[in-house]
C-alpha atoms as a PDB file:
ATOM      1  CA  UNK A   1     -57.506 -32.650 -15.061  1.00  0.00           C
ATOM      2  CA  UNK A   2     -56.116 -35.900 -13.996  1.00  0.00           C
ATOM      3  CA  UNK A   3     -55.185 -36.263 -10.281  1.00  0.00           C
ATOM      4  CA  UNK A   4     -51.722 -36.934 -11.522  1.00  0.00           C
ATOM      5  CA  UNK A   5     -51.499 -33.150 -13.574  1.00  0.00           C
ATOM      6  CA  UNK A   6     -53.202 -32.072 -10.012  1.00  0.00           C
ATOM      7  CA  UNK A   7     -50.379 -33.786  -7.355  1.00  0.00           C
ATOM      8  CA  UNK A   8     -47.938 -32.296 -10.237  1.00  0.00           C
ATOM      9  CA  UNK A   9     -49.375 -28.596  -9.893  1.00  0.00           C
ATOM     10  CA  UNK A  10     -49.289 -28.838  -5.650  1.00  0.00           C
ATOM     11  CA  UNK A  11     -46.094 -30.028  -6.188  1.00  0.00           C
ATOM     12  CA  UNK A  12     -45.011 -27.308  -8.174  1.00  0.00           C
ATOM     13  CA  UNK A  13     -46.952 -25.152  -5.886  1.00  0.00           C
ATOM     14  CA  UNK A  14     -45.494 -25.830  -2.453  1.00  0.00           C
ATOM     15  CA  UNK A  15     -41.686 -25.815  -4.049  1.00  0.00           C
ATOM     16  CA  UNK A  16     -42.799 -22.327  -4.816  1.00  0.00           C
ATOM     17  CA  UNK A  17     -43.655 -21.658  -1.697  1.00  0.00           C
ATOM     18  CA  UNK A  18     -41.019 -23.206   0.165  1.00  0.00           C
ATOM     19  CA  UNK A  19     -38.380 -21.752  -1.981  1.00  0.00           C
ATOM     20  CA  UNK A  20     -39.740 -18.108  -1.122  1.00  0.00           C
ATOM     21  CA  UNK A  21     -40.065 -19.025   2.466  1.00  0.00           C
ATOM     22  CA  UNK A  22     -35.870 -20.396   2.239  1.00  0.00           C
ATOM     23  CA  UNK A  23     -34.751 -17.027   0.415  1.00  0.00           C
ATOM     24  CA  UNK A  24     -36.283 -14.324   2.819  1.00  0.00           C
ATOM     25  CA  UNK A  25     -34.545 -16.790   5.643  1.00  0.00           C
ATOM     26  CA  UNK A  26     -31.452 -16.247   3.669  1.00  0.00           C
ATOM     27  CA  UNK A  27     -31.681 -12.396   3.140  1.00  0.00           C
ATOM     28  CA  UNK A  28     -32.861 -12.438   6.514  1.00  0.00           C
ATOM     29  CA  UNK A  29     -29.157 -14.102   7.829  1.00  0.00           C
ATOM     30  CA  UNK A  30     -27.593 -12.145   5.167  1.00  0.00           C
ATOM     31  CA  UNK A  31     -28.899  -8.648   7.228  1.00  0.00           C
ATOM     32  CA  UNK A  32     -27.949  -9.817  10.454  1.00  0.00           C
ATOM     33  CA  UNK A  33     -24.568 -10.513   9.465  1.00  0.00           C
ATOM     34  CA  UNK A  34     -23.777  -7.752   7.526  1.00  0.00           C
ATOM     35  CA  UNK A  35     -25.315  -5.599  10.029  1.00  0.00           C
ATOM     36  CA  UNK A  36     -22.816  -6.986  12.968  1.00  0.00           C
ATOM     37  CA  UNK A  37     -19.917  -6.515  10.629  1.00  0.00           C
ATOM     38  CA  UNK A  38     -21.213  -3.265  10.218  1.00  0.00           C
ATOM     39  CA  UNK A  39     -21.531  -2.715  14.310  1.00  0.00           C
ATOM     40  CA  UNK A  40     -17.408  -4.537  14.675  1.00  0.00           C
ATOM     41  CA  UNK A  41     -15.683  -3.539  11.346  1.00  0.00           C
ATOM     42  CA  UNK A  42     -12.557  -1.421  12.159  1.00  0.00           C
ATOM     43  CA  UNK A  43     -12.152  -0.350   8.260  1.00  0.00           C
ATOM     44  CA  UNK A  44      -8.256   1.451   8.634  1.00  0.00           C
ATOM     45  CA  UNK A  45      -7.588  -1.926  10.648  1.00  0.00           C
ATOM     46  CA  UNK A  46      -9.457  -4.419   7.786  1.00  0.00           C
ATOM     47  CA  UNK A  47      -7.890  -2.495   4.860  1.00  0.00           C
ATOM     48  CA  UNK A  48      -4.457  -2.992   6.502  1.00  0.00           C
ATOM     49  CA  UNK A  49      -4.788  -6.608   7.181  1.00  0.00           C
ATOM     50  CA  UNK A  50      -6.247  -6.763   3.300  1.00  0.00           C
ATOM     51  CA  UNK A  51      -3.077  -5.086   1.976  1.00  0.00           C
ATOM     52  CA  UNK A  52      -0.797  -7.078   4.369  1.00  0.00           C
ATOM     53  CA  UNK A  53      -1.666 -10.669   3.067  1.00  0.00           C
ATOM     54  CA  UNK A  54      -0.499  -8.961  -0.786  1.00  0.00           C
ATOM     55  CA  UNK A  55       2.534  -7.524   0.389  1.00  0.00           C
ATOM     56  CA  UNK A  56       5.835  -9.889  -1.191  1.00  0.00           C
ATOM     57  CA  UNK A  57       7.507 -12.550   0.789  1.00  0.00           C
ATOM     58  CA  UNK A  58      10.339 -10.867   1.582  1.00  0.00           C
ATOM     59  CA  UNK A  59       8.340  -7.946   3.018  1.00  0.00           C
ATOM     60  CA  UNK A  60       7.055 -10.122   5.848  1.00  0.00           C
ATOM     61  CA  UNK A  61       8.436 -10.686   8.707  1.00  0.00           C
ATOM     62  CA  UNK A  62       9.250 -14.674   9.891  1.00  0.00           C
ATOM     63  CA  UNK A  63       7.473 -14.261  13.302  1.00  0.00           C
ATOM     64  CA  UNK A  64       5.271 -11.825  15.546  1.00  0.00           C
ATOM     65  CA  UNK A  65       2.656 -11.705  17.746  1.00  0.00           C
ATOM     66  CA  UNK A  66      -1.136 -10.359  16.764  1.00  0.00           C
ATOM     67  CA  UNK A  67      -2.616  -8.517  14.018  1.00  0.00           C
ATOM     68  CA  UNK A  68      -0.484  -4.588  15.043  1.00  0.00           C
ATOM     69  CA  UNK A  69       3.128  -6.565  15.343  1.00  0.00           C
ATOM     70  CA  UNK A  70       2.777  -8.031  12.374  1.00  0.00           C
ATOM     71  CA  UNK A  71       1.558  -4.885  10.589  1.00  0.00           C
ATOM     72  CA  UNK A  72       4.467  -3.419  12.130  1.00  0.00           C
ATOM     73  CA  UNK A  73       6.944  -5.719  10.707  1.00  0.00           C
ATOM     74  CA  UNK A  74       5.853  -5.395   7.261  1.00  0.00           C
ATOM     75  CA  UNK A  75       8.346  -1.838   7.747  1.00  0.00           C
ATOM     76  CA  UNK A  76      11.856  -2.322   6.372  1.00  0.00           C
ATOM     77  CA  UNK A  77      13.771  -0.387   9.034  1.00  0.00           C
ATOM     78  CA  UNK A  78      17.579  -1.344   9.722  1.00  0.00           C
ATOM     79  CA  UNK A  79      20.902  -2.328   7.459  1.00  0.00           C
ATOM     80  CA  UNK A  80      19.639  -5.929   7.244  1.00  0.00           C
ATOM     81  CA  UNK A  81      16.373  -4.959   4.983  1.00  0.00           C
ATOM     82  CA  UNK A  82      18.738  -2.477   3.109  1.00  0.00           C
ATOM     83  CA  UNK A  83      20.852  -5.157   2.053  1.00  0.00           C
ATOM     84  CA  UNK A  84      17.624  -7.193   0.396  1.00  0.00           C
ATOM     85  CA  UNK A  85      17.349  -3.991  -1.758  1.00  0.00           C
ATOM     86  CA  UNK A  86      21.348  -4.149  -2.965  1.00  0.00           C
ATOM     87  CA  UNK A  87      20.446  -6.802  -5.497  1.00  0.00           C
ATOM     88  CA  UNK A  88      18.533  -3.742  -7.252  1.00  0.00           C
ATOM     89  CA  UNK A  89      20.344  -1.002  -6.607  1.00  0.00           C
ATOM     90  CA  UNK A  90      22.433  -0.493 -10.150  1.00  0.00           C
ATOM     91  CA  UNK A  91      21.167   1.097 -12.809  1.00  0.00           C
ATOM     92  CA  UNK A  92      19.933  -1.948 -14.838  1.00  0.00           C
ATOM     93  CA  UNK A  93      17.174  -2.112 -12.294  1.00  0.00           C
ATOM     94  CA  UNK A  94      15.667   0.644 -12.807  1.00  0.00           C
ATOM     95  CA  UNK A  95      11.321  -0.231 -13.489  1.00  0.00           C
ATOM     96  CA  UNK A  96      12.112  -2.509 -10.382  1.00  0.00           C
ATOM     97  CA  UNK A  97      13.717   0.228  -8.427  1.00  0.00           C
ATOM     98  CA  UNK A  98      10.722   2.321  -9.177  1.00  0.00           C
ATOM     99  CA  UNK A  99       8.493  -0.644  -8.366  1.00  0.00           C
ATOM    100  CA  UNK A 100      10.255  -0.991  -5.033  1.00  0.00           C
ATOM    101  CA  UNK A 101       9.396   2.533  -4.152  1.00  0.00           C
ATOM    102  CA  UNK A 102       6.293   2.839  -4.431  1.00  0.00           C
ATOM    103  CA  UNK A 103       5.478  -0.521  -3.299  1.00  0.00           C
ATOM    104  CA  UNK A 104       7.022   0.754   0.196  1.00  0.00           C
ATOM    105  CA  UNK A 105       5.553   3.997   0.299  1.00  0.00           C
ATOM    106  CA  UNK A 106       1.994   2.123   0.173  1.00  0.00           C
ATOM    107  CA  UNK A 107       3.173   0.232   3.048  1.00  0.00           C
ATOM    108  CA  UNK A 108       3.914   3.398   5.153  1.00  0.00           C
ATOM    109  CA  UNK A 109       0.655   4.692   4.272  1.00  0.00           C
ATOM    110  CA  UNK A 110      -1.300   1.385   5.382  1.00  0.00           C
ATOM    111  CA  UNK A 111       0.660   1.033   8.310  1.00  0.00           C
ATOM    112  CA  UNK A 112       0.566   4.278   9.620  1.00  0.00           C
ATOM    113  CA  UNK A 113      -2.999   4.840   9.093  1.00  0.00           C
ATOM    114  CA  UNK A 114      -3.728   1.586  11.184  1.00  0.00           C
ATOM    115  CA  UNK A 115      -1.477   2.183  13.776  1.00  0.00           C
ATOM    116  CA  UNK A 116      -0.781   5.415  14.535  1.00  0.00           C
ATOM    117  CA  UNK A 117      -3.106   7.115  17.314  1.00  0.00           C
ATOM    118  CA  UNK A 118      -5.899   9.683  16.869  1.00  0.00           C
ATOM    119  CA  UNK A 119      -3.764  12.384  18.821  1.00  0.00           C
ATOM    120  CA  UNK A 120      -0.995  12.015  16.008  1.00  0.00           C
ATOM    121  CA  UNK A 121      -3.823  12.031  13.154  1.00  0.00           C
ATOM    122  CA  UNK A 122      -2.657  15.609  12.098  1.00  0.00           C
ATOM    123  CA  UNK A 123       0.956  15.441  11.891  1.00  0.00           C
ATOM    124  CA  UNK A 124      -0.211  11.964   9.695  1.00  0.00           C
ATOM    125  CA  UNK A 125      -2.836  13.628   7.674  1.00  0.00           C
ATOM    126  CA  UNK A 126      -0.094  16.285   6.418  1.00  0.00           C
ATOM    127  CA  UNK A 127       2.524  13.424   6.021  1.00  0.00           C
ATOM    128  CA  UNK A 128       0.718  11.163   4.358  1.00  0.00           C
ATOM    129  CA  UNK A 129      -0.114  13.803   1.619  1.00  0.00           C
ATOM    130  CA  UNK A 130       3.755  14.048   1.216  1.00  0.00           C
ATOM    131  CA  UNK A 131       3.634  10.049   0.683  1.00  0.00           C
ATOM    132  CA  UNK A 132       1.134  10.623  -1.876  1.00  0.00           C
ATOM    133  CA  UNK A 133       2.853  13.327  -4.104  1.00  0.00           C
ATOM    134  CA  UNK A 134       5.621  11.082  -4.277  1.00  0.00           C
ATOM    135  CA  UNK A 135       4.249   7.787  -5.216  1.00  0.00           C
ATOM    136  CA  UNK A 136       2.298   9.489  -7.971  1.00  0.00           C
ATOM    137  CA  UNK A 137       5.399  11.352  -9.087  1.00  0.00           C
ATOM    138  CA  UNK A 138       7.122   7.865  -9.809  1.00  0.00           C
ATOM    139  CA  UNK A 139       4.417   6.419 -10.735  1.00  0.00           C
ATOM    140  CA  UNK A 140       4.728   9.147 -13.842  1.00  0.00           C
ATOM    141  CA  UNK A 141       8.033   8.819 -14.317  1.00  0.00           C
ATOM    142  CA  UNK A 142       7.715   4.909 -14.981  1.00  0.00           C
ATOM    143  CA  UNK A 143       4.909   5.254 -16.987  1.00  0.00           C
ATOM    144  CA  UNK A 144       6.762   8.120 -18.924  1.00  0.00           C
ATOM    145  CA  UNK A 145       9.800   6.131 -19.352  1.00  0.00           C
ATOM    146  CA  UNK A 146       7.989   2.987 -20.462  1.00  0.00           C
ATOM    147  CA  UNK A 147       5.670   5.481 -23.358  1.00  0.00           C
ATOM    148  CA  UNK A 148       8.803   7.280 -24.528  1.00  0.00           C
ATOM    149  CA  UNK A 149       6.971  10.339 -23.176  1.00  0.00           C
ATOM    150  CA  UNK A 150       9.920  12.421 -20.652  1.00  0.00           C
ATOM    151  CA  UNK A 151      12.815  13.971 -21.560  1.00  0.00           C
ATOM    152  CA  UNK A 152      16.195  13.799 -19.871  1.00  0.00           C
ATOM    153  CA  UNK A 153      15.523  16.813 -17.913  1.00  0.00           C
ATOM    154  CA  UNK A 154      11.104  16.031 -17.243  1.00  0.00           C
ATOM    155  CA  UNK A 155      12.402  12.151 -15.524  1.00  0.00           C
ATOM    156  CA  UNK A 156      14.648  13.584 -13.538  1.00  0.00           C
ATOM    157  CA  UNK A 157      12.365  16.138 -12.027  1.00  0.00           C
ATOM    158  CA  UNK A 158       9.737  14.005 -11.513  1.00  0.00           C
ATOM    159  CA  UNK A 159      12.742  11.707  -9.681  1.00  0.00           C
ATOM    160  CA  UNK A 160      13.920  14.919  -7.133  1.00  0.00           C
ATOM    161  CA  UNK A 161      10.457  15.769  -6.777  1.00  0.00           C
ATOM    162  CA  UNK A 162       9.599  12.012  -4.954  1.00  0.00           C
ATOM    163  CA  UNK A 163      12.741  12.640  -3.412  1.00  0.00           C
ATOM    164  CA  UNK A 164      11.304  15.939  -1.849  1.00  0.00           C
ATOM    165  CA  UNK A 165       8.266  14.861  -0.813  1.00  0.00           C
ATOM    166  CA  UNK A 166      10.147  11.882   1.199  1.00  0.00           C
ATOM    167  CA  UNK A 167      12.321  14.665   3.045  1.00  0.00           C
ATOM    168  CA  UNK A 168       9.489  16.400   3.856  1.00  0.00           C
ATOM    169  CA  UNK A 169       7.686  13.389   4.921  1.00  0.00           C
ATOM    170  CA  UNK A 170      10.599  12.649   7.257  1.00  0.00           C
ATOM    171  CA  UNK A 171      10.446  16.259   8.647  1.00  0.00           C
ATOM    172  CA  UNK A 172       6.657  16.091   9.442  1.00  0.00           C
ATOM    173  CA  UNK A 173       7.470  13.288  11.254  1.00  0.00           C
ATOM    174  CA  UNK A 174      10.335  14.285  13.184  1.00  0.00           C
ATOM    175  CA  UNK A 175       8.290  17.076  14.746  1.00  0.00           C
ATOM    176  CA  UNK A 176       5.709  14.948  15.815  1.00  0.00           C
ATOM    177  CA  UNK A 177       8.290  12.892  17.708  1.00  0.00           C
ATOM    178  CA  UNK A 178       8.361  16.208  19.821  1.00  0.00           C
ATOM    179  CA  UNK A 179       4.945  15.616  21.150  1.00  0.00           C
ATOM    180  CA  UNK A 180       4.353  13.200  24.170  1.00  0.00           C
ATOM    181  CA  UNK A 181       3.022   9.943  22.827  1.00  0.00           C
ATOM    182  CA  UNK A 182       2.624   6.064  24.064  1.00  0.00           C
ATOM    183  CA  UNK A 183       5.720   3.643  23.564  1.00  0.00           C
ATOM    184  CA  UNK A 184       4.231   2.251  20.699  1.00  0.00           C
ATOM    185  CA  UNK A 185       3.521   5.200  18.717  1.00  0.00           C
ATOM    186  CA  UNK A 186       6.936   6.195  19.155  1.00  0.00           C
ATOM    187  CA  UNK A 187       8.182   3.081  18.143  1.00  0.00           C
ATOM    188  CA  UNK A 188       5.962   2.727  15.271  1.00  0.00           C
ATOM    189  CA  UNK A 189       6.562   6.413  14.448  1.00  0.00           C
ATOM    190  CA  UNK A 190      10.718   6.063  14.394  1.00  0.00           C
ATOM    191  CA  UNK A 191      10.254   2.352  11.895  1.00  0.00           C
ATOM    192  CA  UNK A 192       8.351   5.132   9.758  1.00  0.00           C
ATOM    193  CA  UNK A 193      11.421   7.373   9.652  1.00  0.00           C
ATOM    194  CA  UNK A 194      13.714   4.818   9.506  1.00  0.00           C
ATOM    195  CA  UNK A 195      12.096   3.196   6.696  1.00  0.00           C
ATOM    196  CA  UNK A 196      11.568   6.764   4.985  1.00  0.00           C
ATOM    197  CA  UNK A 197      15.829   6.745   4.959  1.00  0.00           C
ATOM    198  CA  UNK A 198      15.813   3.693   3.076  1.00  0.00           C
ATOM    199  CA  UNK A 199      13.292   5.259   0.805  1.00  0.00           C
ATOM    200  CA  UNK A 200      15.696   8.225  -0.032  1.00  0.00           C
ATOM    201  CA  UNK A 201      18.969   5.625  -0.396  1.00  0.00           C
ATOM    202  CA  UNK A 202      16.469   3.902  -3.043  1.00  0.00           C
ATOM    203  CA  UNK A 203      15.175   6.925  -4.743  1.00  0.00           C
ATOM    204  CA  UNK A 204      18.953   7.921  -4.952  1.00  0.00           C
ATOM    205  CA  UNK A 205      20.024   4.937  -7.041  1.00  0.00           C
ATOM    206  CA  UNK A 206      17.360   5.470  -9.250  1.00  0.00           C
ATOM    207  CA  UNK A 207      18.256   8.933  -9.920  1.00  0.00           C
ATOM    208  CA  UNK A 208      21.486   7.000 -11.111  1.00  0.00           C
ATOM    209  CA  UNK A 209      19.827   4.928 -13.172  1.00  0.00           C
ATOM    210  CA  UNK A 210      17.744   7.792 -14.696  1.00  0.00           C
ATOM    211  CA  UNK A 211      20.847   9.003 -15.513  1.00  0.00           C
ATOM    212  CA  UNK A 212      22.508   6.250 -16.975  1.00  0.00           C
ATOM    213  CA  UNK A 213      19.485   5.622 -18.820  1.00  0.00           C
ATOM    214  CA  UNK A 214      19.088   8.467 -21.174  1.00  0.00           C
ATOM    215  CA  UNK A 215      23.151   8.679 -21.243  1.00  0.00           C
ATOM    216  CA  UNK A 216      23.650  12.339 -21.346  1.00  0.00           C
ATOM    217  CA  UNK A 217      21.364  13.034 -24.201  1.00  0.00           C
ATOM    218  CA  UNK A 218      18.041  14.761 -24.476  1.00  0.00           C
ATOM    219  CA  UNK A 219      15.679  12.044 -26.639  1.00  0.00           C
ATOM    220  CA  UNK A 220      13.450  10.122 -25.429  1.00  0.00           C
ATOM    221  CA  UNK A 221      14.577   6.370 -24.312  1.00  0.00           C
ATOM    222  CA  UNK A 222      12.596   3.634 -23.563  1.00  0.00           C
ATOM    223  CA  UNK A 223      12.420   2.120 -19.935  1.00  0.00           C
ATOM    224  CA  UNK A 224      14.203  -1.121 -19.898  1.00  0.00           C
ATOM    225  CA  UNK A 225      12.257  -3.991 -19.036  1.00  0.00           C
ATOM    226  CA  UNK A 226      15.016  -5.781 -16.494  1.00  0.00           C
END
């Protein structure tokens, strides 16, 4: 073997070995790291500020301070956020109005679940199933619509039954406003109701679109696209 073959194979050789030595320091770092997000992950609190960077424009608030206000602005609560939702609210609108819906409704849920204390967890727990039934109701009746799948009479009770299971979101709630709770909970707790209002003044206009959709007639009728 020439000595130039032999550099070539130590060459080779000590690559080798440094390249091992670089990749157990890498899955080494890798450990540590993972292991202190591990030790410092809040996972309710990192899903929420996941969800909260995809939530639209007009959702989010201009201005706030710290990770909870701005989590807590992402709630439409008053007449001013109802009156974004007018451009949608005839009947035209109708895979938007259902859009609308249940894009809110996962905002509740997200927002609750990172802000709401431990001592309101069970009051949450039961409304949060009532968030749940609803947004996979609609989620039916869009998909129905749009497959030529529901009657007349199957959209519309998919419709009142989102429309229930808002009410009775908004009466879990309201009892657990009896309980004694921190300022913030309380405030948090009343932008849920409030925002759960909205929810019902949207879910009514697009019982009035269901309505005009299918035009008092029993077929089938595909959902409009606009």
């Amino acid at each position: 073997m020439s000595n130039r073959d032999l550099n070539g194979g130590l060459c080779e050789d000590y690559r080798d070995e440094s390249d091992a030595k670089l990749d157990a320091l890498l899955a080494a770092a890798d450990a540590a790291v993972l292991g202190k997000l591990t030790q410092a992950t809040d996972i309710d609190a990192g899903r929420a500020a996941v969800f909260a960077r995809s939530v639209t424009a007009e959702e989010v608030p201009p201005s706030g301070e710290g990770d909870q206000c701005q989590l807590e602005w992402l709630l439409p609560f008053n007449d001013d956020s109802l009156l974004r939702w007018l451009a949608i609210s005839g009947p035209g609108y109708l895979p938007r109005q259902l859009d609308k819906a249940i894009s809110t409704i996962r905002t509740m849920t997200v927002v609750g679940r990172a802000l709401l204390p431990e001592s309101m967890r069970a009051y949450w727990g039961l409304a949060t199933d009532f968030l749940s039934d609803s947004s996979s109701r609609l989620t039916r009746l869009k998909t129905g619509l749009a497959q030529h799948e529901l009657t007349r009479e199957a959209a519309l009770t998919l419709q009142d039954a989102a429309h229930t299971g808002i009410e009775q979101f908004l009466g879990t709630l309201h009892q657990a406003t009896q309980l004694p709770h921190d300022p913030q909970a309380g405030r948090i707790t009343e932008r849920l109701i409030s925002t759960g209002e909205m929810l019902l003044t949207l879910l009514g206009w697009a019982r009035q679109s269901v309505e005009q959709l299918f035009a008092d007639t029993d077929h089938t009728h595909h959902c409009p696209t606009r």
